[in-house]
Protein backbone atom coordinates (compact mmCIF):
# COMPACT_ATOMS: atom_id res chain seq x y z
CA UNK A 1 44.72 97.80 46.19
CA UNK A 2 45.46 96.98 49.62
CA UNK A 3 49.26 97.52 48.87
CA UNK A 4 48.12 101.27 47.66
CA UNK A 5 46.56 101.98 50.57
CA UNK A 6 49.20 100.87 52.50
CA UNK A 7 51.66 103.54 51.13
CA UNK A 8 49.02 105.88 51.13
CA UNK A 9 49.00 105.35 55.00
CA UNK A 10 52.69 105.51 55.15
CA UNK A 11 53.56 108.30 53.38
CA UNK A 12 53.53 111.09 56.14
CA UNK A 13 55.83 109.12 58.49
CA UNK A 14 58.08 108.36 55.32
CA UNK A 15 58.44 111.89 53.94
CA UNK A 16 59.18 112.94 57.96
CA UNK A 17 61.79 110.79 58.43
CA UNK A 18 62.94 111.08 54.94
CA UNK A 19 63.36 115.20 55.79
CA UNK A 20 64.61 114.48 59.56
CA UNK A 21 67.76 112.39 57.43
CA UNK A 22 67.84 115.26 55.37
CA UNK A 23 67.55 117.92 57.70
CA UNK A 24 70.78 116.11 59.98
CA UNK A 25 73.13 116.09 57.15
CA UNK A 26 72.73 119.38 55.89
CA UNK A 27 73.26 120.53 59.33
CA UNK A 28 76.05 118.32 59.73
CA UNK A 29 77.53 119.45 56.20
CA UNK A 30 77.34 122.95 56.95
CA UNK A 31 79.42 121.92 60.54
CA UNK A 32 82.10 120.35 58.25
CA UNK A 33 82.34 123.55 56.06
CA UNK A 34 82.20 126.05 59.19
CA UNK A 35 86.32 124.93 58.93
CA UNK A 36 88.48 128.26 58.92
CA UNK A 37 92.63 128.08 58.45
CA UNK A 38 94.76 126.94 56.14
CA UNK A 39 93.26 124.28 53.54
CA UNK A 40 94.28 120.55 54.20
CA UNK A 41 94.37 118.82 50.62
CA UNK A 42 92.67 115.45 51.23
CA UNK A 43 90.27 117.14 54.37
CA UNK A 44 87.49 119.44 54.05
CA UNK A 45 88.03 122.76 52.31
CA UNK A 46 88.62 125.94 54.53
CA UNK A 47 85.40 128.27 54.43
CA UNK A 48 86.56 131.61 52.70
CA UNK A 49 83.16 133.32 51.89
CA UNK A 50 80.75 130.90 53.74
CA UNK A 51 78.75 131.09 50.52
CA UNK A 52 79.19 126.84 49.85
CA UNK A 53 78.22 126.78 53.86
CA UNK A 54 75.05 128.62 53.46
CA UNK A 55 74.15 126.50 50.04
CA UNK A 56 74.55 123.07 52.36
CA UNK A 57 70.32 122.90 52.44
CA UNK A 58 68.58 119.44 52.67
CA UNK A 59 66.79 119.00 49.05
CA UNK A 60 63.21 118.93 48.32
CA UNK A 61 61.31 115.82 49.41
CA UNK A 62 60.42 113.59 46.10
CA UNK A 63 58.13 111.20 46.23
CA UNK A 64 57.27 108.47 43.32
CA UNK A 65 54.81 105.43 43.53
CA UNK A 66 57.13 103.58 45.74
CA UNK A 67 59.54 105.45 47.32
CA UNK A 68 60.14 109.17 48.78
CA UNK A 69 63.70 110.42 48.04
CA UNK A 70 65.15 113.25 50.07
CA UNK A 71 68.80 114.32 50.43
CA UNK A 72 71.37 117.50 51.11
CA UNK A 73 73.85 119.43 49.27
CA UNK A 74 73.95 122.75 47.14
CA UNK A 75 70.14 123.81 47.64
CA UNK A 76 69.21 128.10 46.67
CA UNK A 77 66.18 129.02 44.93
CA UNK A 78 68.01 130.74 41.77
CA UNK A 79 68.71 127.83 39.42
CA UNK A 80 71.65 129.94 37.47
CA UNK A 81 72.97 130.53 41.38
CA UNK A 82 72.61 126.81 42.39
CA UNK A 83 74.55 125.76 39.35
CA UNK A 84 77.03 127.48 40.05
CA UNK A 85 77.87 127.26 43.53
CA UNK A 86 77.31 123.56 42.77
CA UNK A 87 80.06 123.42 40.10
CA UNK A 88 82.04 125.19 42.72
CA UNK A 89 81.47 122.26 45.50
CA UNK A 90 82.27 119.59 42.82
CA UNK A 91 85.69 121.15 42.17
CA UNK A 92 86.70 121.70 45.72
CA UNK A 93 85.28 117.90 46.25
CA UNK A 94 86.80 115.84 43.71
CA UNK A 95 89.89 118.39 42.45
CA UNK A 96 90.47 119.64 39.33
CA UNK A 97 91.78 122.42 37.07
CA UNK A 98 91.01 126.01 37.37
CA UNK A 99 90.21 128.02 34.48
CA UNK A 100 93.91 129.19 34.64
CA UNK A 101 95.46 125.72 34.04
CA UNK A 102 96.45 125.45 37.83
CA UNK A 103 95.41 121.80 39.21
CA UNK A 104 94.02 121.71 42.70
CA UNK A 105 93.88 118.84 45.14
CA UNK A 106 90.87 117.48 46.45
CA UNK A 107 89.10 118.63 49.49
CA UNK A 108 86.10 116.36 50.11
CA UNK A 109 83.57 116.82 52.46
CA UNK A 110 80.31 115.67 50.71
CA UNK A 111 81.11 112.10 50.93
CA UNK A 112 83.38 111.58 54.25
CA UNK A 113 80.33 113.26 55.72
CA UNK A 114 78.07 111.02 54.04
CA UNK A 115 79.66 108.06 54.86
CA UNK A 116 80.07 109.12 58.32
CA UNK A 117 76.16 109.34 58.99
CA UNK A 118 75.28 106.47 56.85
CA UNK A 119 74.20 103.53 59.56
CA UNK A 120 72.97 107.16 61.50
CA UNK A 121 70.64 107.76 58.83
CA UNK A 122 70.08 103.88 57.79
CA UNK A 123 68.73 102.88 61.07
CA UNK A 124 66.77 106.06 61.08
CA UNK A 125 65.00 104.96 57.72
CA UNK A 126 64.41 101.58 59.12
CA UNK A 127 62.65 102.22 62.11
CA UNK A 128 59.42 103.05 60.37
């Protein structure tokens, strides 16, 4: 009981800080994808359209029982949309084939930026 109301109490200050860490990586995402020239296989793709760019959205708060899960990547409203803008950020992140047969390297930018903001977004979570 007492470990119920507990959460209960912590909740709001979770789901904050859980959308502050959320908030600061889309942001910082959308920074890494602002990139214009020529691509760089192994670096961050070159933004073309700027649609991937404006899909970089932190992703709704989720909360369970015992935790409240947060997050950023390829966030619109439209599921159909969202799927497939997000198939387009997996290819450009991991490589791949095109639907002509030509391979393409990778150009990641979801995890390097991840990783990057990790002990950022670690001590953040912490601090509560």
């Amino acid at each position: 009981v007492f470990a119920d109301e507990l959460y209960e109490e912590l909740i709001p200050a979770m789901e904050a800080r859980v959308k502050a860490a959320s908030d600061m990586l889309a942001s910082r995402l959308r920074t890494v994808l602002s990139r214009v020239g020529e691509p760089i296989p192994g670096g961050p793709p070159a933004r073309r359209t700027g649609e991937l760019q404006r899909s970089m959205n932190p992703l709704p708060i989720r909360r369970t029982k015992t935790s409240v899960r947060g997050g950023a990547g390829v966030w619109v409203d439209d599921p159909a949309e969202r799927s497939r803008i997000a198939r387009k950020a997996a290819a450009l992140e991991y490589g791949g084939t095109d639907r002509k047969g030509r391979g393409h390297p990778p150009y990641p930018f979801l995890r390097p930026t991840e990783e990057a903001l990790r002990d950022t977004i670690e001590r953040m979570l912490e601090d509560l």
